[in-house]
Protein backbone atom coordinates (compact mmCIF):
# COMPACT_ATOMS: atom_id res chain seq x y z
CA UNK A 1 0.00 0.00 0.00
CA UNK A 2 1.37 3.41 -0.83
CA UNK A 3 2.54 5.23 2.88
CA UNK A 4 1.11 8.45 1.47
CA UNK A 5 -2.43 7.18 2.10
CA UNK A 6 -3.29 7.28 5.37
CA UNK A 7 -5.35 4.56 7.01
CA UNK A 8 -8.08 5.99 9.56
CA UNK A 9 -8.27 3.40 12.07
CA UNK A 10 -11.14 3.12 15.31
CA UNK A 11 -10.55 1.53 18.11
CA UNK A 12 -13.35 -0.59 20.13
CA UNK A 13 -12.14 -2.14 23.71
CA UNK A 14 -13.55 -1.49 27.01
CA UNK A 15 -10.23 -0.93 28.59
CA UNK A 16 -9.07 2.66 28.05
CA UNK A 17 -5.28 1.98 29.33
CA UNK A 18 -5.35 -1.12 26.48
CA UNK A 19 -6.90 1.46 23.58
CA UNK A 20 -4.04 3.47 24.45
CA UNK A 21 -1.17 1.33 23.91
CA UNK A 22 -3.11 0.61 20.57
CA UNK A 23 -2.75 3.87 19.69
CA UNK A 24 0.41 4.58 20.15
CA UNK A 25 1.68 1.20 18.52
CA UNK A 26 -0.54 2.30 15.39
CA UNK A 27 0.22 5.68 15.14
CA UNK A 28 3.75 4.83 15.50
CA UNK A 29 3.41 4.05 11.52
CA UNK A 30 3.01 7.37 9.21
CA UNK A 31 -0.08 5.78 7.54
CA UNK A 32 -2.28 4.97 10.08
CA UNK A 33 -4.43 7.08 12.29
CA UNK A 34 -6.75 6.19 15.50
CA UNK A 35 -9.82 8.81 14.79
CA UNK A 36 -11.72 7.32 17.35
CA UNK A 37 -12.64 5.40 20.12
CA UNK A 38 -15.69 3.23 22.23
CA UNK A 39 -15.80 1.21 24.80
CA UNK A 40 -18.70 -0.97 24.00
CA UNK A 41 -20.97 -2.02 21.32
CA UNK A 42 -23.54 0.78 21.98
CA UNK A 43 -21.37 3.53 21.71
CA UNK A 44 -19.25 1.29 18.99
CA UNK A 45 -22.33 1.66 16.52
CA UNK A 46 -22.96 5.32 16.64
CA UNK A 47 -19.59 6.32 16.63
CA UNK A 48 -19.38 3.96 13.36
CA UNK A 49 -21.99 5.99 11.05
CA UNK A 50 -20.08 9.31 12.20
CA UNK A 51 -16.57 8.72 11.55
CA UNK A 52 -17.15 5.73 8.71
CA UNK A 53 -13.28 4.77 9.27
CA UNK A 54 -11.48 2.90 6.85
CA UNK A 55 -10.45 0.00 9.77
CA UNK A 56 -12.36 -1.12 12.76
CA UNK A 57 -10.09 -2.72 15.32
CA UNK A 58 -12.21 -4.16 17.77
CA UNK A 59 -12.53 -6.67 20.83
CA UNK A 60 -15.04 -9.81 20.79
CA UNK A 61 -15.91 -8.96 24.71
CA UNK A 62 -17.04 -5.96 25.44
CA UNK A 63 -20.04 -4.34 28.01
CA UNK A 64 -23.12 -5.48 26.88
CA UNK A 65 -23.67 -7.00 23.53
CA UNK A 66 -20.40 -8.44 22.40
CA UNK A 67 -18.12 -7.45 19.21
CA UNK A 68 -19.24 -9.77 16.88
CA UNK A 69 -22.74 -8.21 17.75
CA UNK A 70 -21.65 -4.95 17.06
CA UNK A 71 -19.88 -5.73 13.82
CA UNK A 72 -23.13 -7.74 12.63
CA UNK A 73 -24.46 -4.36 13.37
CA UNK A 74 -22.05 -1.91 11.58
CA UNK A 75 -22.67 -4.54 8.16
CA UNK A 76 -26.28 -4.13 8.21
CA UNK A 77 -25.50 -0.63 7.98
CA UNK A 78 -22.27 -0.91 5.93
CA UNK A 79 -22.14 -3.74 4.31
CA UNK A 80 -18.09 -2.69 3.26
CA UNK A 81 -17.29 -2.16 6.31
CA UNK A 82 -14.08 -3.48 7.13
CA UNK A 83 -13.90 -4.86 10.35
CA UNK A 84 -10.50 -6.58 12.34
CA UNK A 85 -10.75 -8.69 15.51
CA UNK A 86 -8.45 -8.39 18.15
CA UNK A 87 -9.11 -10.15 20.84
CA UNK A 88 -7.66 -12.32 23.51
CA UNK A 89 -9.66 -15.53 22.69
CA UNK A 90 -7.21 -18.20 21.06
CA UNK A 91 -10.14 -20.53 20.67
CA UNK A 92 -10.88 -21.29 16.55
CA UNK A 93 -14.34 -21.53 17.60
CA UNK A 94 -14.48 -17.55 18.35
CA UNK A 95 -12.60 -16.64 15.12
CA UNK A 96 -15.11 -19.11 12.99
CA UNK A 97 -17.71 -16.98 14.69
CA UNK A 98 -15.94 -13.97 13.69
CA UNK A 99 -15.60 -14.67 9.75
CA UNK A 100 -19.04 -15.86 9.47
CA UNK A 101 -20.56 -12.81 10.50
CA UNK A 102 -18.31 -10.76 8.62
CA UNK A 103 -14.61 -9.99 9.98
CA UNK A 104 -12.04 -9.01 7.53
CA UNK A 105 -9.03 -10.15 9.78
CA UNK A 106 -8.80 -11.71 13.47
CA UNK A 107 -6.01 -11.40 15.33
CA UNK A 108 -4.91 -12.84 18.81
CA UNK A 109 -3.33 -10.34 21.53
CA UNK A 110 -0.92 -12.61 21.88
CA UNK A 111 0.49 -11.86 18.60
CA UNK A 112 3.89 -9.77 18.32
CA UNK A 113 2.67 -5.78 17.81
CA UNK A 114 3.79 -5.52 14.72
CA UNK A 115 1.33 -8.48 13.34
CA UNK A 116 -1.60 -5.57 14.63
CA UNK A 117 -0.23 -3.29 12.13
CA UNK A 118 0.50 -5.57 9.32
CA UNK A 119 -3.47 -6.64 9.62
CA UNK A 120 -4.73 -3.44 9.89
CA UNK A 121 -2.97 -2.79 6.13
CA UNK A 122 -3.93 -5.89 5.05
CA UNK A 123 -7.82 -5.57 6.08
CA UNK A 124 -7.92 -1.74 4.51
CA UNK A 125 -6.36 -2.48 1.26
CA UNK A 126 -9.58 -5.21 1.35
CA UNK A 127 -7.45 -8.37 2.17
CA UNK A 128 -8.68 -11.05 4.48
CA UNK A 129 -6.01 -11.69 7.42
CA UNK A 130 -5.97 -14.08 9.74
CA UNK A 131 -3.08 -14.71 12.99
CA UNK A 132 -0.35 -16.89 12.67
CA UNK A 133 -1.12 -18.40 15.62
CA UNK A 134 -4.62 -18.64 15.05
CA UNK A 135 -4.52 -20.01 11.49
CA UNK A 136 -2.93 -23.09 12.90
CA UNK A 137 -5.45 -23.58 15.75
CA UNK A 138 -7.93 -23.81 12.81
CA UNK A 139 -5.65 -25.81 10.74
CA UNK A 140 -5.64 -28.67 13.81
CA UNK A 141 -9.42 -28.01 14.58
CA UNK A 142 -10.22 -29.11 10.43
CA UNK A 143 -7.93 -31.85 10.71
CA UNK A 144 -9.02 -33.03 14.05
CA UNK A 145 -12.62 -32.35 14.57
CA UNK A 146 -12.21 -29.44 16.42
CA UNK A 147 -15.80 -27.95 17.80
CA UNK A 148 -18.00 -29.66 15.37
CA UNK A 149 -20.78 -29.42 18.46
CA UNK A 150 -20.92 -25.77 18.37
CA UNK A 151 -21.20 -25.75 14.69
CA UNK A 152 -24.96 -26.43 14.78
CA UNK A 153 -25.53 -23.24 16.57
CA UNK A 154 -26.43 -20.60 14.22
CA UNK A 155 -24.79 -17.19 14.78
CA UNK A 156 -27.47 -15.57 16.48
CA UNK A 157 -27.62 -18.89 18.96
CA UNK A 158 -23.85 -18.82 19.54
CA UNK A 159 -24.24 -15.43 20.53
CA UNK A 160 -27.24 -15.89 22.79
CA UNK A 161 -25.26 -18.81 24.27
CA UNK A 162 -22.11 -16.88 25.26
CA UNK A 163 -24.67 -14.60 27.01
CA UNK A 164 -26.63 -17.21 29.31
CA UNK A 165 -23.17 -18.82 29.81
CA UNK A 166 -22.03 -14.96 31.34
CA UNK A 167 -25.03 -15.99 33.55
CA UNK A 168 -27.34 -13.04 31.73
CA UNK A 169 -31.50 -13.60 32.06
CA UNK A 170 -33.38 -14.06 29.02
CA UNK A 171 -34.59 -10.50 29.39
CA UNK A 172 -31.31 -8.84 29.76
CA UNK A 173 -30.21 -10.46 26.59
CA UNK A 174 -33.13 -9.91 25.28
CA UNK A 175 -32.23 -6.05 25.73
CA UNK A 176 -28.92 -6.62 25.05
CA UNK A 177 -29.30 -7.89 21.38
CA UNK A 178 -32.46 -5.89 21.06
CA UNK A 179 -34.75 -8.66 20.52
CA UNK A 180 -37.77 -9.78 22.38
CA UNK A 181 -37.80 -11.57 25.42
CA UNK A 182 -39.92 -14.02 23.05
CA UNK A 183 -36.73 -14.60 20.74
CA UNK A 184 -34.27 -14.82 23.19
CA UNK A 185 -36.25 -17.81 25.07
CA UNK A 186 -36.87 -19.67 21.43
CA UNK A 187 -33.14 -19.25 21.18
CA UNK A 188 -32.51 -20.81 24.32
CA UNK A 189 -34.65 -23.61 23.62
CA UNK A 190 -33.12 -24.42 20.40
CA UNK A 191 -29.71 -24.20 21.74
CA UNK A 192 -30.50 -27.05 24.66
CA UNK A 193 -32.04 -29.04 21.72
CA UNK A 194 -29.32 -28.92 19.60
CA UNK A 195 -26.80 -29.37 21.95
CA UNK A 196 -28.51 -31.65 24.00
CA UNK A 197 -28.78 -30.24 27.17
CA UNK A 198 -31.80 -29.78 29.61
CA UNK A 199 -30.01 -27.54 32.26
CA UNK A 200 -27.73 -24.17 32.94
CA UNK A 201 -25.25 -26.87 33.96
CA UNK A 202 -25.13 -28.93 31.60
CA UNK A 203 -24.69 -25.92 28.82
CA UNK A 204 -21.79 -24.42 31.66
CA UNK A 205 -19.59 -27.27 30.68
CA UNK A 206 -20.61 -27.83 27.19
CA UNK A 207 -19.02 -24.68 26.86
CA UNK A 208 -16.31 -24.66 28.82
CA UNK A 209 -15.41 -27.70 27.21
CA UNK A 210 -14.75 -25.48 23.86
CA UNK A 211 -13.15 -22.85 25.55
CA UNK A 212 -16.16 -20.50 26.09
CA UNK A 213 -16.54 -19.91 29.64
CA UNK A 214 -13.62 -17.02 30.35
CA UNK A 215 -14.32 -16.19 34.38
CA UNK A 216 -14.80 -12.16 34.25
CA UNK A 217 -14.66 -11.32 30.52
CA UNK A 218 -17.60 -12.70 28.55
CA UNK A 219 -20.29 -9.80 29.16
């Protein structure tokens, strides 16, 4: 990409002290600017249709509705918007999430800094980008099997799950997604049928057993 143009870049994560070090790692490059910032998926959305950035760098848990939620939310608006996950979840079941409602690019945090920058290039000039060290967690999951379970889920059900996991009720997910109370229960029921589960238990370590259950960060 030519250095001349310069990529406008905003940041979604709820921790303020972590969207600063973003900052200054991107801005360290002559081609990329932060224009602005959230700290959840509410405030992620508006600020979207204002600044209509060229790259949105943006956590999977966040207050609220999560940023896969968000993004789903920004494409409905903007269907080219570009849209980069960077998030601390290593499980491929969160970054097969990610693509299917839309990411351009997921990367881990765990990545080395300069991978954040490279993706952010990559997802502007309209090229898909996935981790290092995630693209091999997929790579295993194909060849071994991997979270087939979760697969059956649709989207909207995976996200619903991650939400009753977080120990939400049906009616503050319901408010969450902005759905009715209605919706959110059918979800729930088709998610215990499909996974076959008949109790909050029993779904607690269904997930947990694919990585979903992170104590303190799913929201």
């Amino acid at each position: 990409m030519n250095a001349t143009v310069e990529i406008s870049v905003f940041l979604v994560d709820d921790h303020s002290v972590v969207r600063e070090g973003y900052r200054r790692l991107l801005e360290r490059s002559s081609d990329i600017r932060v224009t602005c910032e959230a700290a959840n998926a509410h405030d992620a959305y508006s600020e979207f249709q204002r600044v209509q950035p060229d790259v949105v760098v943006m956590d999977i848990s966040l207050p609220g509705a999560s940023g896969i939620e968000a993004m789903r939310r920004m494409l409905a608006r903007e269907a080219g918007a570009k849209v980069l996950i960077f998030s601390m979840h290593e499980e491929p079941i969160f970054a097969t999430r990610a693509f299917q409602a839309g990411a351009f690019g997921y990367v881990t945090k765990a990545s080395a800094p300069e991978v954040l920058v490279e993706a952010v290039r990559s997802v502007a000039a309209g090229k898909r980008y996935i981790s290092a060290d995630m693209a091999q967690a997929l790579a295993l999951q194909s060849v071994g099997g991997g979270v087939a379970g979760l697969d059956v889920l649709s989207n909207r059900e995976f996200e619903v799950m991650r939400l009753l996991v977080a120990g939400d009720t049906v009616a503050t997910i319901a408010e969450k997604l902005q759905l009715s109370a209605k919706t959110v229960a059918n979800h729930q029921s088709a998610i215990r049928q499909k996974l076959s589960v008949e109790t909050h238990a029993q779904l607690m370590r269904v997930a947990a057993r694919h990585g979903i259950t992170v104590p303190g960060d799913i929201s």
